[in-house]
PDB file of N, CA and C in Angstrom:
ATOM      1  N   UNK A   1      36.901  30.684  15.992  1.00  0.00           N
ATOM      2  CA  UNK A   1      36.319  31.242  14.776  1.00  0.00           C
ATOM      3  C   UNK A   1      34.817  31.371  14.949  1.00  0.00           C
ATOM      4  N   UNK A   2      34.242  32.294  14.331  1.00  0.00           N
ATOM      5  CA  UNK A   2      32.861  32.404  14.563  1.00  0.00           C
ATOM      6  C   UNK A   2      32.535  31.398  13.200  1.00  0.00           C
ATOM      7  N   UNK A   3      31.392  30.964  13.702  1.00  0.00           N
ATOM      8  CA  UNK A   3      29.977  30.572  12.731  1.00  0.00           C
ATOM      9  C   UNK A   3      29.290  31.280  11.876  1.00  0.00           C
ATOM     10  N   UNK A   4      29.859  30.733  10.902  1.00  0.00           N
ATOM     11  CA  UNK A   4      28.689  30.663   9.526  1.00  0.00           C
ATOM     12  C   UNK A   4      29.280  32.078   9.291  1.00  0.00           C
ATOM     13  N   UNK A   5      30.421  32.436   9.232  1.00  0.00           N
ATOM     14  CA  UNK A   5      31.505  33.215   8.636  1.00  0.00           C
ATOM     15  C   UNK A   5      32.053  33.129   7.612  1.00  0.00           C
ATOM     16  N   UNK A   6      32.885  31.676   7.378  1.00  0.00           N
ATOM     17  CA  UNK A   6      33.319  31.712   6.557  1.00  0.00           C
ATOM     18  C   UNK A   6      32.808  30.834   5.321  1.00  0.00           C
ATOM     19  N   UNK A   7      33.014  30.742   4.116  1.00  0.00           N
ATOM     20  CA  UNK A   7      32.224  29.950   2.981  1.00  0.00           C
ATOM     21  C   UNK A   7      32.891  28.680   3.007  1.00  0.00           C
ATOM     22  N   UNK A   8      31.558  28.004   2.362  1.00  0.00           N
ATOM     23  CA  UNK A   8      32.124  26.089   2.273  1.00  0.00           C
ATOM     24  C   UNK A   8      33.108  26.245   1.477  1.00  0.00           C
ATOM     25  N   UNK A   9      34.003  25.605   1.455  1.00  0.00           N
ATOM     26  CA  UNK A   9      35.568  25.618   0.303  1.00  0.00           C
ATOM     27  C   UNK A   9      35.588  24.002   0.592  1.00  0.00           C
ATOM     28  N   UNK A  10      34.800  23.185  -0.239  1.00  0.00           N
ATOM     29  CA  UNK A  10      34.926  22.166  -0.993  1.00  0.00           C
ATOM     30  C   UNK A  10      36.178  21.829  -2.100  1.00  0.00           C
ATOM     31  N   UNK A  11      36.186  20.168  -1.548  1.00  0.00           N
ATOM     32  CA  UNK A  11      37.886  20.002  -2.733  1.00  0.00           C
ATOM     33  C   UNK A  11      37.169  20.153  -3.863  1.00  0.00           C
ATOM     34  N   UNK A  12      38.039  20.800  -4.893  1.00  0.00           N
ATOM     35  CA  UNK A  12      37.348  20.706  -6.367  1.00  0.00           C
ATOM     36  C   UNK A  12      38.147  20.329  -7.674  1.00  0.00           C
ATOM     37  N   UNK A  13      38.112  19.930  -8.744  1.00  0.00           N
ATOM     38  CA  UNK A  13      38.971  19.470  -9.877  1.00  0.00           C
ATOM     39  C   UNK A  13      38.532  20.436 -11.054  1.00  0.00           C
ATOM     40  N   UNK A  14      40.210  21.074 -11.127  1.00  0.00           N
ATOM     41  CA  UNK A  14      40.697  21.848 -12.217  1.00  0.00           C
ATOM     42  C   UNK A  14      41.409  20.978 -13.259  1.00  0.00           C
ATOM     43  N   UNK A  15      40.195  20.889 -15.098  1.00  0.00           N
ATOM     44  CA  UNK A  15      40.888  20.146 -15.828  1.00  0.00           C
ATOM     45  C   UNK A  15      40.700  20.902 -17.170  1.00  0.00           C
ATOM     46  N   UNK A  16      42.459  20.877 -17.593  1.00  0.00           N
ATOM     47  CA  UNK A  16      42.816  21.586 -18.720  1.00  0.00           C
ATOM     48  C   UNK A  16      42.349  21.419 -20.071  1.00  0.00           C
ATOM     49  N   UNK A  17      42.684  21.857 -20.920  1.00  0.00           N
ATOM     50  CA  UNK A  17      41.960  21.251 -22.449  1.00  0.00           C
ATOM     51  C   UNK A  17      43.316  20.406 -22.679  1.00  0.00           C
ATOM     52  N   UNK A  18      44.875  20.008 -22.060  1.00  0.00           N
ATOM     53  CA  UNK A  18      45.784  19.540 -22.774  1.00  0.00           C
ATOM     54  C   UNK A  18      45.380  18.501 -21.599  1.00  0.00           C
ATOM     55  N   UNK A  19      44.192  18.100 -20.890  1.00  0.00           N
ATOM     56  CA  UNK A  19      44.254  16.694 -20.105  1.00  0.00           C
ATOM     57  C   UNK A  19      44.829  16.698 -18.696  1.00  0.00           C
ATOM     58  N   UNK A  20      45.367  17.964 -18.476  1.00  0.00           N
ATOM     59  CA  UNK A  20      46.237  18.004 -16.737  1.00  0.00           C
ATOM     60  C   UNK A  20      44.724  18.414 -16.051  1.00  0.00           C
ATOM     61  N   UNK A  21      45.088  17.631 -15.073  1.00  0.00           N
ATOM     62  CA  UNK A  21      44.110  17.641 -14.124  1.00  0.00           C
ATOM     63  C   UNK A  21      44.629  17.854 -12.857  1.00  0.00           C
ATOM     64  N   UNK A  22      44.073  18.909 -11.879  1.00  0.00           N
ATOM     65  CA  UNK A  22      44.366  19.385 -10.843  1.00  0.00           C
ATOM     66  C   UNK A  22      43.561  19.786  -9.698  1.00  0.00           C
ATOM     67  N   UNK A  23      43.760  18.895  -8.185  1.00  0.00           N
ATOM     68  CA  UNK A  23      42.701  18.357  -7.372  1.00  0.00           C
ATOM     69  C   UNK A  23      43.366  19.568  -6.148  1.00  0.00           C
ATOM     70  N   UNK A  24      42.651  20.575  -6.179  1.00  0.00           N
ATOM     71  CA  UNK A  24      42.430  21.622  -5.036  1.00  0.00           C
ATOM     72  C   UNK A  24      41.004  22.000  -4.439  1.00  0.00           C
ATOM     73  N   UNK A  25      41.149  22.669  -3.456  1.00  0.00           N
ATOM     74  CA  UNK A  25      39.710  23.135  -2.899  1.00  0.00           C
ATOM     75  C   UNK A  25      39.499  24.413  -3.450  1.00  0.00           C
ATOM     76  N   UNK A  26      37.946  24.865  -3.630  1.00  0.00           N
ATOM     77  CA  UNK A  26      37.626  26.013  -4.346  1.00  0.00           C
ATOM     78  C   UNK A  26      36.021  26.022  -3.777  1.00  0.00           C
ATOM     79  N   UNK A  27      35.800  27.568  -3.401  1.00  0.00           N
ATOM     80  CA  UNK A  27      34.706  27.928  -3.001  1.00  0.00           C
ATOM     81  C   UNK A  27      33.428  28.068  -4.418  1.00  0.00           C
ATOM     82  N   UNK A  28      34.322  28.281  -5.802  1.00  0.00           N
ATOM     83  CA  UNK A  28      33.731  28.095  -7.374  1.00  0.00           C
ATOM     84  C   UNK A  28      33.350  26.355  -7.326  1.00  0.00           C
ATOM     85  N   UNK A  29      33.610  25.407  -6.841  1.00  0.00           N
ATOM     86  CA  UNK A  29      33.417  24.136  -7.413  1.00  0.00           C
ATOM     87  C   UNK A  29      34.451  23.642  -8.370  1.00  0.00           C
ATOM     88  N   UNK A  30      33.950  22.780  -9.111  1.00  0.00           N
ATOM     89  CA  UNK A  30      35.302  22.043  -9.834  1.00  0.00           C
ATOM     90  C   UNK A  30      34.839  22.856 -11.423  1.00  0.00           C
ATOM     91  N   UNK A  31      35.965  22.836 -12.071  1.00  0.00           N
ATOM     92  CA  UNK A  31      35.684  24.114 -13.728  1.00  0.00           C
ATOM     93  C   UNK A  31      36.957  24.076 -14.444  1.00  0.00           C
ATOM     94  N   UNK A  32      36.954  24.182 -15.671  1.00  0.00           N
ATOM     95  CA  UNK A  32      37.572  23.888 -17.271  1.00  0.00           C
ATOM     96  C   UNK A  32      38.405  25.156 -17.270  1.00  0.00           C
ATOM     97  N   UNK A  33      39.738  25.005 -17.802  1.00  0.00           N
ATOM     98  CA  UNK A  33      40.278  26.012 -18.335  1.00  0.00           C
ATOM     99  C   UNK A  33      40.570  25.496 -19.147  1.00  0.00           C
ATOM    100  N   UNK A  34      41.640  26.687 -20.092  1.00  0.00           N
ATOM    101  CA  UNK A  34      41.974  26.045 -21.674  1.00  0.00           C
ATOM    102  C   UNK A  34      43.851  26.185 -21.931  1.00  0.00           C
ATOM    103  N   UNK A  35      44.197  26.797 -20.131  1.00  0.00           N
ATOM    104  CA  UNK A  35      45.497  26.560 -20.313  1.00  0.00           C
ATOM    105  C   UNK A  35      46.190  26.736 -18.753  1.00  0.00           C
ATOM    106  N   UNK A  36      47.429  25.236 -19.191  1.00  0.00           N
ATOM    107  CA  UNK A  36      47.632  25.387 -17.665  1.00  0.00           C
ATOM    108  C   UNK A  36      49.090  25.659 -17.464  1.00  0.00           C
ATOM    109  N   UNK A  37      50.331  25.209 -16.445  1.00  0.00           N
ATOM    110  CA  UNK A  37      51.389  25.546 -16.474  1.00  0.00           C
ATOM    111  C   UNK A  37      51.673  24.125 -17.365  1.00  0.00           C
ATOM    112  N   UNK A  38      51.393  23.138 -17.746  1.00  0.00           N
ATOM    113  CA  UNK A  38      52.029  21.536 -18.270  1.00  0.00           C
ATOM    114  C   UNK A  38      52.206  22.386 -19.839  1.00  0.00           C
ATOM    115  N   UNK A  39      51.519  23.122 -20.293  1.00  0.00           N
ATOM    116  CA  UNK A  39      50.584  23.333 -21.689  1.00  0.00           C
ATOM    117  C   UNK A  39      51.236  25.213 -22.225  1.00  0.00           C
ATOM    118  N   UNK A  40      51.337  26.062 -21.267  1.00  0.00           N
ATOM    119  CA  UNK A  40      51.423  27.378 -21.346  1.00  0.00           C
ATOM    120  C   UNK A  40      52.776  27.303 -21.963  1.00  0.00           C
ATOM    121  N   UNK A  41      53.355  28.115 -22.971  1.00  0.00           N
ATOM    122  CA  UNK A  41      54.250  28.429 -23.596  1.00  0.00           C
ATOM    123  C   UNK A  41      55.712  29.134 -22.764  1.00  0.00           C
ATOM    124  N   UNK A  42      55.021  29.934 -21.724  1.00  0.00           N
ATOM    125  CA  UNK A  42      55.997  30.077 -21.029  1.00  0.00           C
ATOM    126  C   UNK A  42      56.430  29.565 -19.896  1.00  0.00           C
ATOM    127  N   UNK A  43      55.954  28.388 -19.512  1.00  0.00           N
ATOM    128  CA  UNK A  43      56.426  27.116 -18.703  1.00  0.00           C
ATOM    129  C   UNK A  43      57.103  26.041 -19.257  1.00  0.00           C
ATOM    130  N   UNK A  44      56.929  25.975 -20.569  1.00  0.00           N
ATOM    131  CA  UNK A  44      57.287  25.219 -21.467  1.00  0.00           C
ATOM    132  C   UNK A  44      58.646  25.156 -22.250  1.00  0.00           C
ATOM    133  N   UNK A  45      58.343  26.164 -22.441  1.00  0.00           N
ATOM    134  CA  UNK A  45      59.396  26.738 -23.143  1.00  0.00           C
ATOM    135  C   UNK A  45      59.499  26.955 -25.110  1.00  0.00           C
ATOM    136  N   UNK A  46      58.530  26.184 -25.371  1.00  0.00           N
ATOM    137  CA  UNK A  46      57.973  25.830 -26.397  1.00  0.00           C
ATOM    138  C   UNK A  46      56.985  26.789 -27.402  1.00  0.00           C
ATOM    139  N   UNK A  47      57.303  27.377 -28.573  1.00  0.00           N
ATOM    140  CA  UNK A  47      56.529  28.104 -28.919  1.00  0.00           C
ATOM    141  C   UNK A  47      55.194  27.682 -29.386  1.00  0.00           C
ATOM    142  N   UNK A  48      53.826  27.567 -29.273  1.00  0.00           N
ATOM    143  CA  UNK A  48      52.703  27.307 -29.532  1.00  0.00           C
ATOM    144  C   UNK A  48      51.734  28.389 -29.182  1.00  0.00           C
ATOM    145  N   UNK A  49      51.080  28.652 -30.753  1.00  0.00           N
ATOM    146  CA  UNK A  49      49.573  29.722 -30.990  1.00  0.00           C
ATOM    147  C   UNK A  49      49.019  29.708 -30.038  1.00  0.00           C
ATOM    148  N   UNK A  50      48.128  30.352 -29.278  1.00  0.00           N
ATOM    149  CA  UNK A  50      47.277  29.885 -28.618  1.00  0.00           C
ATOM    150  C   UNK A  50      45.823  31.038 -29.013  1.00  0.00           C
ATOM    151  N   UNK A  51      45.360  30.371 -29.486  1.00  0.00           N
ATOM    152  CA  UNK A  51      44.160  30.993 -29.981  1.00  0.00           C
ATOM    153  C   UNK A  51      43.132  30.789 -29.678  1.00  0.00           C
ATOM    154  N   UNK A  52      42.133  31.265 -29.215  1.00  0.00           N
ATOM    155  CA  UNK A  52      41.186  31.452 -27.988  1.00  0.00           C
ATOM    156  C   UNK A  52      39.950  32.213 -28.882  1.00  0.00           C
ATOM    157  N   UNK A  53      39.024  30.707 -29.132  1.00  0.00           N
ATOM    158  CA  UNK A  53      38.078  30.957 -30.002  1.00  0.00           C
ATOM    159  C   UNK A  53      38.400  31.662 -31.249  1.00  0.00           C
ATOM    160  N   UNK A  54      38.854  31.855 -32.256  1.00  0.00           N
ATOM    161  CA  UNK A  54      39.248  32.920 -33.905  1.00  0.00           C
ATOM    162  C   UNK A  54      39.840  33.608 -33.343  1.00  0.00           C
ATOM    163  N   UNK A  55      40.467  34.307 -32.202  1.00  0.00           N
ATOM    164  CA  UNK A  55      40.747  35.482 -31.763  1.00  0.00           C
ATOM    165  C   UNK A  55      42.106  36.244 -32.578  1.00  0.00           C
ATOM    166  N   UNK A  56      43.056  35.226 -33.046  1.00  0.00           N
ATOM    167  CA  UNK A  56      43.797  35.465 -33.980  1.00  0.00           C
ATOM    168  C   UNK A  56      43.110  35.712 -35.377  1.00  0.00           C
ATOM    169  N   UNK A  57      42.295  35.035 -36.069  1.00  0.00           N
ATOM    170  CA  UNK A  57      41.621  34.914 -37.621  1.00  0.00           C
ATOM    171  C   UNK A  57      41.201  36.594 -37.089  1.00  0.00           C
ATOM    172  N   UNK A  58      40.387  36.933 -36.612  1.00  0.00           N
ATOM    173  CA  UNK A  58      39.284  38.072 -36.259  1.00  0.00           C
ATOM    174  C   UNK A  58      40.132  39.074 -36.227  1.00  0.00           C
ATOM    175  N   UNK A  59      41.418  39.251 -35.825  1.00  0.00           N
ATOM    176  CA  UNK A  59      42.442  40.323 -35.895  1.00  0.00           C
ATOM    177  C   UNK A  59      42.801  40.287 -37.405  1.00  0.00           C
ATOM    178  N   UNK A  60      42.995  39.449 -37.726  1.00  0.00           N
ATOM    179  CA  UNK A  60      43.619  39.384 -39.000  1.00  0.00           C
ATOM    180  C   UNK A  60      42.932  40.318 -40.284  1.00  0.00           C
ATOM    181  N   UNK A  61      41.622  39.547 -39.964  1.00  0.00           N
ATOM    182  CA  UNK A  61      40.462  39.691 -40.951  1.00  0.00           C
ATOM    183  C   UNK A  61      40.090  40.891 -40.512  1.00  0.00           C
ATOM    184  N   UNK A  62      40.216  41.651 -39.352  1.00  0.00           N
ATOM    185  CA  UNK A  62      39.742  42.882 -39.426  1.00  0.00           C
ATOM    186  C   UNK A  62      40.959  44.523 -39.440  1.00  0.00           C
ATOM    187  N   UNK A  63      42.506  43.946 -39.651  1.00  0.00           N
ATOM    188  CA  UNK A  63      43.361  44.636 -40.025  1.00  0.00           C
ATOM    189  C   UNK A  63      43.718  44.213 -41.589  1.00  0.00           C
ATOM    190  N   UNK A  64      43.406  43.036 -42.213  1.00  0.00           N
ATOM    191  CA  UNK A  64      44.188  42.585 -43.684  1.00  0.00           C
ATOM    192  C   UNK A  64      43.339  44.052 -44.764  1.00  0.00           C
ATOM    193  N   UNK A  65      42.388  44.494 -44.505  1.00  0.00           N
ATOM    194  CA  UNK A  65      42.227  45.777 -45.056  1.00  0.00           C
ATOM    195  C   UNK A  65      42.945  46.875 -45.399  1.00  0.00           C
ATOM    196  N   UNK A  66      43.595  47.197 -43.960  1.00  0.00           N
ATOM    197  CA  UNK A  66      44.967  48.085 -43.304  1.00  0.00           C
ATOM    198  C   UNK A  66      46.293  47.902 -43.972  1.00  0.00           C
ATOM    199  N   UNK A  67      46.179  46.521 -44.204  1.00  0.00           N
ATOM    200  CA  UNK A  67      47.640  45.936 -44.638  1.00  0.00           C
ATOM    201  C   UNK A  67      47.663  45.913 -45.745  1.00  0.00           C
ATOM    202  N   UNK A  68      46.487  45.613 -46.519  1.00  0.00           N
ATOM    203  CA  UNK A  68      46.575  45.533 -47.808  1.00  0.00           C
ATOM    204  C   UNK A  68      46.901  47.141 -48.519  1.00  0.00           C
ATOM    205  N   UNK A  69      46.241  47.949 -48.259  1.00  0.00           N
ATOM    206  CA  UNK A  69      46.053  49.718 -48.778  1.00  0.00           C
ATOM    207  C   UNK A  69      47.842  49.966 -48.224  1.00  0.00           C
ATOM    208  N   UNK A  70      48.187  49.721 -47.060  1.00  0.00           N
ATOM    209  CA  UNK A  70      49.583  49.899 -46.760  1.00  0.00           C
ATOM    210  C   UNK A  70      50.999  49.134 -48.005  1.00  0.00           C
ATOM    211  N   UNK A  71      50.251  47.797 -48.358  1.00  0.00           N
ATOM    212  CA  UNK A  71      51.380  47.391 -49.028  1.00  0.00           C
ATOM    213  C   UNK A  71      51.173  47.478 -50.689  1.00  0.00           C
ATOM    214  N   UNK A  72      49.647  48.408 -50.683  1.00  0.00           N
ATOM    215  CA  UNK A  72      49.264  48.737 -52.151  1.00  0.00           C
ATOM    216  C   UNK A  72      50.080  50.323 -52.506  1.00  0.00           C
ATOM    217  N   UNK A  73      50.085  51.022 -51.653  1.00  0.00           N
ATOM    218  CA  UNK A  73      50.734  52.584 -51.302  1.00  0.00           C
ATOM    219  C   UNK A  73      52.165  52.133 -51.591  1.00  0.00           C
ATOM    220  N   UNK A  74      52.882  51.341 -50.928  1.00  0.00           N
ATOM    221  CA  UNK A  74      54.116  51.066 -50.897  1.00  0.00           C
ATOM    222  C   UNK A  74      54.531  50.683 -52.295  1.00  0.00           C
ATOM    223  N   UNK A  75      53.935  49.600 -52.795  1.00  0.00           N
ATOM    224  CA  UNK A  75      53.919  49.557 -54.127  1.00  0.00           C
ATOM    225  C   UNK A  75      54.281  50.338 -55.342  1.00  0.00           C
ATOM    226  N   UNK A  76      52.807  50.990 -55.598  1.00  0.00           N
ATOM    227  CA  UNK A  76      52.944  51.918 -56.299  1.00  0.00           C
ATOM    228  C   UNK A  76      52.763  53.490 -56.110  1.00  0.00           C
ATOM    229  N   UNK A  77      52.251  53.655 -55.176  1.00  0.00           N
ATOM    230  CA  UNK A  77      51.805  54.881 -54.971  1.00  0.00           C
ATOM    231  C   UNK A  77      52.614  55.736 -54.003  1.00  0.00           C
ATOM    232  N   UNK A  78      54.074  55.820 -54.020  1.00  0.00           N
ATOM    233  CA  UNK A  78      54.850  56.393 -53.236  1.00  0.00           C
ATOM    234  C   UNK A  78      54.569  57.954 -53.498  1.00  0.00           C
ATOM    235  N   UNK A  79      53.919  58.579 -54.470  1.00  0.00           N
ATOM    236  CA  UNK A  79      53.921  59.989 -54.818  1.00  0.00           C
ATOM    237  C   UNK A  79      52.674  60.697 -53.630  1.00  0.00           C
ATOM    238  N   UNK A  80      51.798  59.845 -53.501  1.00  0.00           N
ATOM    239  CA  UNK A  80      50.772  59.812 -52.580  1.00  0.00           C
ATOM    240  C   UNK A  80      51.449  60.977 -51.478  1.00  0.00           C
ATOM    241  N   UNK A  81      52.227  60.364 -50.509  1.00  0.00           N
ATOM    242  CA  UNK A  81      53.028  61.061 -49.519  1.00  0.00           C
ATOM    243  C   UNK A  81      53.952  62.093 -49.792  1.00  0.00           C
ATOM    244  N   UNK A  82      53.796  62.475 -50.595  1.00  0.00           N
ATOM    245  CA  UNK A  82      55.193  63.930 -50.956  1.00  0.00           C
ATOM    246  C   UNK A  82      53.496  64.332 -51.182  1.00  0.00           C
ATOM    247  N   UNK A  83      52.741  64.193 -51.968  1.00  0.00           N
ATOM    248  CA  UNK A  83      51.631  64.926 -52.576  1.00  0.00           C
ATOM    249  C   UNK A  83      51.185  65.936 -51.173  1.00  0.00           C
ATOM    250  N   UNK A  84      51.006  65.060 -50.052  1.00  0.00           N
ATOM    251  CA  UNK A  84      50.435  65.536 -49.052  1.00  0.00           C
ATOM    252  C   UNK A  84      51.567  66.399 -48.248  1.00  0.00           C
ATOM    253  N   UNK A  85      53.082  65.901 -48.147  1.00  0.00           N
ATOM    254  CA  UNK A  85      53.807  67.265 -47.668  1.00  0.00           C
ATOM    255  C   UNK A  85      53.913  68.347 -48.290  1.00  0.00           C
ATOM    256  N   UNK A  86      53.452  68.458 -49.715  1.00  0.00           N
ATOM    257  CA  UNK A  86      53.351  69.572 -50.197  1.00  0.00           C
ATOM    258  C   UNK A  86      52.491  70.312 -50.341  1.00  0.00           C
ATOM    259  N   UNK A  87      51.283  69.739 -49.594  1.00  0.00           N
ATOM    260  CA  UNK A  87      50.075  70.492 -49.635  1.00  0.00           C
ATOM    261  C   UNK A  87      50.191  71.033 -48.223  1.00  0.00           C
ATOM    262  N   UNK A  88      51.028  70.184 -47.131  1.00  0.00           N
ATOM    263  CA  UNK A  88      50.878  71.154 -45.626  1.00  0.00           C
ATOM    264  C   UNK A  88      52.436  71.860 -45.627  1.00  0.00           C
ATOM    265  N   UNK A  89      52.913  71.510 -46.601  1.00  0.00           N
ATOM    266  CA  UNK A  89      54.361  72.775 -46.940  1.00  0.00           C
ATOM    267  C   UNK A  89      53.622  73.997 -47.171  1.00  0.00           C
ATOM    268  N   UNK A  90      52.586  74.059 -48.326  1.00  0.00           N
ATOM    269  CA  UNK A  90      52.501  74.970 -48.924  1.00  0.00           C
ATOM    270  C   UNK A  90      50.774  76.021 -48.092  1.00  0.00           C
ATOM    271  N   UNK A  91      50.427  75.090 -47.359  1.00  0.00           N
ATOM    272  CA  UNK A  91      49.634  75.709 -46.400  1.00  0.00           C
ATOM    273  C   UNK A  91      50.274  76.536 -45.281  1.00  0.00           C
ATOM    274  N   UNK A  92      51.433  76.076 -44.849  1.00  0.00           N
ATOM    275  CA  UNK A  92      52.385  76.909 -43.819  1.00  0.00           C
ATOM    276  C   UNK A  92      52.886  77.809 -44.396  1.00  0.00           C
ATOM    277  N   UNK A  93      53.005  77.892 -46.073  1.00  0.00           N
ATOM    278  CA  UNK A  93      54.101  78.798 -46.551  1.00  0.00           C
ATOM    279  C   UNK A  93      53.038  79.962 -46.887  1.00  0.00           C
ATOM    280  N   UNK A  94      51.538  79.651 -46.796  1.00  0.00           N
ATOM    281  CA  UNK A  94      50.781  80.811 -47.220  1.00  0.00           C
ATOM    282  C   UNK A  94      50.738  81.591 -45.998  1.00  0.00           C
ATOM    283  N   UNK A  95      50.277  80.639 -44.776  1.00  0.00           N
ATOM    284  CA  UNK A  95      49.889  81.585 -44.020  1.00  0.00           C
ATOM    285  C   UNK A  95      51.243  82.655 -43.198  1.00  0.00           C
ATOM    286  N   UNK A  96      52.018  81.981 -43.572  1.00  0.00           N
ATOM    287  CA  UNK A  96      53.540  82.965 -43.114  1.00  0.00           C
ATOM    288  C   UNK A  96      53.608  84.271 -43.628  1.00  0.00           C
ATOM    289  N   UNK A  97      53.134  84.062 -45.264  1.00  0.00           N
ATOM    290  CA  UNK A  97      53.449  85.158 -46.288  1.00  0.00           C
ATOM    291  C   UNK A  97      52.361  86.176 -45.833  1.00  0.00           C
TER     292      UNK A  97
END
């Protein structure tokens, strides 16, 4: 092998936020994740959120707008939607004539 080719790859420790700790070599050093195979839902088998900083709240809060006008329409305002096929019914039916 030649010299000063390849990079130092020092042992390093990978430790989870659920406490698994895992002793490999890494040219990064030793560093935090927030999910591992002990902990991941689909190793597990186990259903659990995994929410990664608000990332769920922040979806929520920026579609519950969407959802709300959707289940306010549904409600009461079913005429809403015929209103509008009859305005592009009756736009097709002009320009035909």
């Amino acid at each position: 092998m030649k010299p000063e080719v390849h990079p130092v790859y020092p042992p390093a420790r990978i430790t989870c936020a659920c406490g698994n700790v895992v002793e490999t070599r890494s040219t990064r050093g030793s560093f935090n994740v927030e999910i591992c195979s002990n902990c991941h839902p689909f190793f597990t088998g186990k259903y659990k959120l995994v929410d990664t900083a608000g990332r769920v709240d922040r979806f929520r809060k920026k579609y519950a707008a969407t959802t709300a006008a959707k289940e306010a329409a549904a409600a009461g305002g079913e005429a809403a939607p015929a209103a509008g096929a009859a305005k592009k019914a009756g736009k097709k039916g002009e320009a035909k004539a």
